[in-house]
Protein backbone atom coordinates (compact mmCIF):
# COMPACT_ATOMS: atom_id res chain seq x y z
CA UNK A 1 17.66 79.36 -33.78
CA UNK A 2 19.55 77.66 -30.84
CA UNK A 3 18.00 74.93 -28.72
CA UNK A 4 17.30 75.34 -25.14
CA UNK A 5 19.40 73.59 -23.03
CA UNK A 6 16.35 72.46 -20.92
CA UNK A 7 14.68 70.69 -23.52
CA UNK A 8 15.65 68.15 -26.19
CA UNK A 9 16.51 68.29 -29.86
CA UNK A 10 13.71 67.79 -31.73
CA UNK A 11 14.26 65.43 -34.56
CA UNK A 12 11.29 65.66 -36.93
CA UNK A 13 10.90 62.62 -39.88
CA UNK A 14 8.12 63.94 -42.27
CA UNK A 15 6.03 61.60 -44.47
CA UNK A 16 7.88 58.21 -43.67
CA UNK A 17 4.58 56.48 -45.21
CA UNK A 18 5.18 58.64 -48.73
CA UNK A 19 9.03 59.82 -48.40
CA UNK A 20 11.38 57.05 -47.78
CA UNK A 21 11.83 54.59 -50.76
CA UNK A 22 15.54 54.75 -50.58
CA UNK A 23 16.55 54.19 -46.70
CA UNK A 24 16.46 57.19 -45.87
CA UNK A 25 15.39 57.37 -43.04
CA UNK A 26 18.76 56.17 -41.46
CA UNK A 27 19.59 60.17 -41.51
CA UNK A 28 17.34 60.16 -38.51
CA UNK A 29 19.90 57.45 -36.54
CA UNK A 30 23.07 59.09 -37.58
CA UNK A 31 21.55 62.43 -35.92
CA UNK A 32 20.53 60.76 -32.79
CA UNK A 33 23.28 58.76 -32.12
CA UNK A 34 26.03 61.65 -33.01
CA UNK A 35 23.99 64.01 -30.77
CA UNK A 36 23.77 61.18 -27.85
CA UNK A 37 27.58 61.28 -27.98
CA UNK A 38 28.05 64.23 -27.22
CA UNK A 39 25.45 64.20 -24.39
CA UNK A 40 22.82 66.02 -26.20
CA UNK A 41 19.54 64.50 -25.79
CA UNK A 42 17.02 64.39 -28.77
CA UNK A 43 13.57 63.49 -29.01
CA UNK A 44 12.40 61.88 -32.60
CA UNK A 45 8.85 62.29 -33.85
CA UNK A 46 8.04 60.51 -37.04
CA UNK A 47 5.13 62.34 -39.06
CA UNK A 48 2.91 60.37 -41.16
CA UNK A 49 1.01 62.33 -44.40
CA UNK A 50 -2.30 62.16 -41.89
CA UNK A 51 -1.07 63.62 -39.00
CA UNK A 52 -0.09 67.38 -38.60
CA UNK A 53 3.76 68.70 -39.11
CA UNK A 54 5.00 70.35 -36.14
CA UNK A 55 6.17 73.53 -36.25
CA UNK A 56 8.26 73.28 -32.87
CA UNK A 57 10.64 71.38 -34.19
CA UNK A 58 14.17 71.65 -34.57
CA UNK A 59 15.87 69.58 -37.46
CA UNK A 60 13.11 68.40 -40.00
CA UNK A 61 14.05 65.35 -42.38
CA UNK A 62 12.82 64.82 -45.85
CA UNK A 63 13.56 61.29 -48.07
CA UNK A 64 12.96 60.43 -51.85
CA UNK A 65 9.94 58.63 -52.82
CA UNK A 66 8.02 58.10 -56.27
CA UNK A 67 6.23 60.48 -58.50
CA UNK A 68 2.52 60.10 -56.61
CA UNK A 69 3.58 60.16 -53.30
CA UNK A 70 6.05 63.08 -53.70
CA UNK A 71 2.77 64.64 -55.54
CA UNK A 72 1.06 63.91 -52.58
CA UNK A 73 3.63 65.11 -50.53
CA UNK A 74 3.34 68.24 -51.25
CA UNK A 75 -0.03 69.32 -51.40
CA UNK A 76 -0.95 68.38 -47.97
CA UNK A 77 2.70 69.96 -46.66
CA UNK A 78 1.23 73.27 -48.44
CA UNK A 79 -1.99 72.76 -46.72
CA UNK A 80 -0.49 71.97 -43.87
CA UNK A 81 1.81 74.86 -43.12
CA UNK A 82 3.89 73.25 -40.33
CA UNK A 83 7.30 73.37 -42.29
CA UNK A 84 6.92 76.82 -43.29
CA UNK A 85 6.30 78.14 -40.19
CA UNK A 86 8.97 76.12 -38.76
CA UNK A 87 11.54 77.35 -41.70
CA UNK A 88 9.79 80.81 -40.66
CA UNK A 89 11.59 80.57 -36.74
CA UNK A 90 14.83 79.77 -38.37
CA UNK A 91 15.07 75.75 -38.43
CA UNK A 92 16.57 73.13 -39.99
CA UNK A 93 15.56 71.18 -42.84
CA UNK A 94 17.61 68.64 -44.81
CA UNK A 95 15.76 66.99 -48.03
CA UNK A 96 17.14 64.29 -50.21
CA UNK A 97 16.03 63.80 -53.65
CA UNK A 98 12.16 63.94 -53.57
CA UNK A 99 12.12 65.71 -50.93
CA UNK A 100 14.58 68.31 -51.93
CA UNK A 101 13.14 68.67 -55.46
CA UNK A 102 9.68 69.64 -53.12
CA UNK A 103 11.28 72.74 -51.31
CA UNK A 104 11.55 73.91 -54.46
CA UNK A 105 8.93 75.95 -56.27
CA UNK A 106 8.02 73.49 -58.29
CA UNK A 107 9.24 70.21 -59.85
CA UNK A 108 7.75 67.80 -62.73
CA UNK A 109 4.97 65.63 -62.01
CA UNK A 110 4.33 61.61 -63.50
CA UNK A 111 4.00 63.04 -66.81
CA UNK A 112 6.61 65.88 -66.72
CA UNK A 113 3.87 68.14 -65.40
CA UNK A 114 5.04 71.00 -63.79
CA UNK A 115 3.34 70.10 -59.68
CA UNK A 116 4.06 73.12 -57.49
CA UNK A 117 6.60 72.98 -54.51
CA UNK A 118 6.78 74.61 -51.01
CA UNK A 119 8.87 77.68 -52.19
CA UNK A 120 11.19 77.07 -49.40
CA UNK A 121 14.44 77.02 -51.86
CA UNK A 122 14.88 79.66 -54.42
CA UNK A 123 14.60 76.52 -57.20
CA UNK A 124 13.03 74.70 -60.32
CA UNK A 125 12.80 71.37 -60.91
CA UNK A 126 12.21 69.00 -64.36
CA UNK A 127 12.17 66.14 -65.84
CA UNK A 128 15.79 65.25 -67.70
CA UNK A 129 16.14 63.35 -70.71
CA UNK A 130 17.99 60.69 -69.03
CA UNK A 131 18.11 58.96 -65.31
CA UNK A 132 20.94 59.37 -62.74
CA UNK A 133 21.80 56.31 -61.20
CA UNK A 134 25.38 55.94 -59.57
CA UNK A 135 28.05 57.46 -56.90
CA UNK A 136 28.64 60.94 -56.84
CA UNK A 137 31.07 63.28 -55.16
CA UNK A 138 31.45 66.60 -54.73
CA UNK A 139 33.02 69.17 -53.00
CA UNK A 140 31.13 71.33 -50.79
CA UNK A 141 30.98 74.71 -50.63
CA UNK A 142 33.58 76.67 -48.52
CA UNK A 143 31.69 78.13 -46.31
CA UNK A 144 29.81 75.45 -45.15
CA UNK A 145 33.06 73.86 -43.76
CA UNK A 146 32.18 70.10 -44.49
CA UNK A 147 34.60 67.56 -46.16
CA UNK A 148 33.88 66.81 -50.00
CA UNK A 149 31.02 64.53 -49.69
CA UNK A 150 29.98 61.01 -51.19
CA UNK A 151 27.00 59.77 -51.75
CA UNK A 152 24.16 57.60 -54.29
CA UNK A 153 22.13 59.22 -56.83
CA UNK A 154 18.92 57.58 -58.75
CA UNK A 155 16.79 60.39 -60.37
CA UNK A 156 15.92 61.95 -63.36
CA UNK A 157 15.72 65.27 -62.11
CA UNK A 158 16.93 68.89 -63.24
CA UNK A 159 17.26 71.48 -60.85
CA UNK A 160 17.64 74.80 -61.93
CA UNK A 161 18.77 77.30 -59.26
CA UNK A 162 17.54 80.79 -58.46
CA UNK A 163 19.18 83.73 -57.17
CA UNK A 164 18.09 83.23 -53.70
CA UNK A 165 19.94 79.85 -53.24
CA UNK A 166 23.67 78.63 -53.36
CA UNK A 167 24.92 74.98 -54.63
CA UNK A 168 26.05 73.03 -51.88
CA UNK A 169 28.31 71.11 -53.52
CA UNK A 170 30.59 70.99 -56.89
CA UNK A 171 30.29 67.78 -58.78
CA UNK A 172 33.32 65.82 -58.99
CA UNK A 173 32.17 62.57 -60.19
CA UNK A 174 28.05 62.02 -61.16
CA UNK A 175 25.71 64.06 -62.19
CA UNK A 176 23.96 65.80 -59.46
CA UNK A 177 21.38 68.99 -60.29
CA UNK A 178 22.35 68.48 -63.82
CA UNK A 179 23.37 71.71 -64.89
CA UNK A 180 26.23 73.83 -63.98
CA UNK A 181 28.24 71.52 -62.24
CA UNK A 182 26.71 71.62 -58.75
CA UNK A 183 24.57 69.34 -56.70
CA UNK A 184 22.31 70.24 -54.41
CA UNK A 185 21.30 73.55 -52.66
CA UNK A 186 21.26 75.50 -49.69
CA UNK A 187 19.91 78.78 -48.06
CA UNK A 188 19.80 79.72 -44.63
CA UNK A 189 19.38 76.30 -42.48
CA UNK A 190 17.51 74.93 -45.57
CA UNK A 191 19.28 72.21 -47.27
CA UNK A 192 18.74 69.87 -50.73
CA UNK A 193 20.41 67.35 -51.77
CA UNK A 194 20.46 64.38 -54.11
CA UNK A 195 22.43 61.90 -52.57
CA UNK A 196 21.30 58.74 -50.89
CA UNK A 197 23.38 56.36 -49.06
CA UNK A 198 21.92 57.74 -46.55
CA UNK A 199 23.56 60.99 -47.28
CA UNK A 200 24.55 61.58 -43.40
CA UNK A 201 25.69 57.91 -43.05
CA UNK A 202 28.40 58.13 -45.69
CA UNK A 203 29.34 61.94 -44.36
CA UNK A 204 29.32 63.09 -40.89
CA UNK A 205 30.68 66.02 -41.23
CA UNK A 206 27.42 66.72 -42.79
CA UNK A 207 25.33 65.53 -40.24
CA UNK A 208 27.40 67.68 -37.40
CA UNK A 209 26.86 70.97 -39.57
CA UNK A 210 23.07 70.04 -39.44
CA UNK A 211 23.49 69.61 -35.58
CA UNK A 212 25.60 72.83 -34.96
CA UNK A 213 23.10 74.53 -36.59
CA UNK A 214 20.57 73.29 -34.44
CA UNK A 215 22.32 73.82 -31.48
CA UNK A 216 23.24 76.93 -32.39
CA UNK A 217 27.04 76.05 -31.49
CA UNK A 218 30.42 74.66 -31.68
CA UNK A 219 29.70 70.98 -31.27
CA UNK A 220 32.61 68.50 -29.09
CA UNK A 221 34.66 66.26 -31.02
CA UNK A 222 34.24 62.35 -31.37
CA UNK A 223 35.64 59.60 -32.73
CA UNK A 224 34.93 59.14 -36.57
CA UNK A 225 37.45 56.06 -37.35
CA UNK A 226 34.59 53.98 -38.27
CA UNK A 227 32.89 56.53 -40.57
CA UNK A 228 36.13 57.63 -41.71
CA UNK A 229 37.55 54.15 -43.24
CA UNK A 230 33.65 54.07 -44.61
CA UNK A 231 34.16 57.09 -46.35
CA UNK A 232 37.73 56.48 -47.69
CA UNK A 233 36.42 53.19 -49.16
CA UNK A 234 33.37 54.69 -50.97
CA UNK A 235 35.58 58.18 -52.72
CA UNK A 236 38.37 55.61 -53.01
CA UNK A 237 36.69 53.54 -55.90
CA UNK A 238 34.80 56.32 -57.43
CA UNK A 239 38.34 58.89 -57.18
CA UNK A 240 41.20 56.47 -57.12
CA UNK A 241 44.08 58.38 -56.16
């Protein structure tokens, strides 16, 4: 799905009343502002869990959040249908911890209770034995073309992929889906993650493959000293060279 070039990108923040206990939100700003530098206008709608998801959009956001509200999360996104239908006309969704364990098809509830998920991503997720809390990094999958990627964890999650989904990254350092090496998950324009930070903050080159996918294009070049020395600083003291 490309965007028209007589309209402007539509930035969609679901559930920033249930989904955003960890900043994450600031994914939102990093997309704006990289888009407005390359002259490409956006328009940002933030969705509360009342109001209806739109299925016009064209890059849909997902943070973490606790146990009840990522419960309630994802009933009324199943009721809802908006993100389906939107996934349905080919766009893009990134998800970060919460969120990302809710694309799944289901994912362990206050108690360990399996709560069903959105089916979006060919994936299972549970409860682990103990919690995630630190830097990771990780190098991302080839064909995604997007430099290894840092990034803060703080879960107690175990995702299990299916055969319908591919890891997005390799763990380096952390812990990540917490089995086979890998964090996170991708298929089609549908991405999972478990870093915070925010995740697009500490890694551009992230947030540009979310944009060229959007656009549907090549995007121009910019100047990324400032993220750059960022990112050198945060991979430097988890990966000294």
């Amino acid at each position: 799905m490309a965007v028209s070039s007589n309209r402007p990108l539509k930035i969609v923040w679901i559930y920033p009343d249930l989904l955003s206990t960890y900043g994450d939100q600031g994914n939102t700003i990093v997309l704006e502002r990289r888009a407005a530098l390359r002259g490409i206008p956006t328009e940002t709608v933030n969705v509360r869990s009342d109001q209806p998801v739109p299925a016009d959009g064209d890059i849909f956001l997902l943070g973490g959040g606790e146990d009840r509200p990522q419960i309630l999360a994802a009933h009324r996104l199943r009721r809802d249908g908006g993100l389906a239908q939107a996934v349905g006309r080919g766009a893009v969704v990134f998800a970060v911890c919460a969120g990302y364990q809710l694309l799944g098809h289901e994912f362990g509830g206050e108690e360990g209770q399996p709560v069903q998920g959105l089916g979006l991503l060919d994936l299972r997720s549970g409860r682990g034995e103990r919690r995630a809390v630190g830097e990771i990094v990780g190098d991302v999958s080839s064909e995604l073309n997007v430099p290894r990627i840092t990034g803060f964890e703080n879960h107690q999650g175990v995702t299990q992929l299916g055969q319908n989904v591919k890891p997005f990254a390799k763990v380096l350092s952390g812990v990540g889906n917490g089995t086979g090496g890998f964090e996170g998950a991708y298929n089609g324009h549908v991405l999972g993650t478990y870093m915070h930070g925010p995740a697009l903050v500490r890694n551009p080159g992230l947030a540009d493959l979310l944009l060229r996918w959007a656009v549907g294009q090549e995007l121009q070049p910019i100047d990324d000293s400032w993220a750059g020395r960022l990112r050198e600083e945060r991979l430097n003291a988890v990966l000294p060279a």
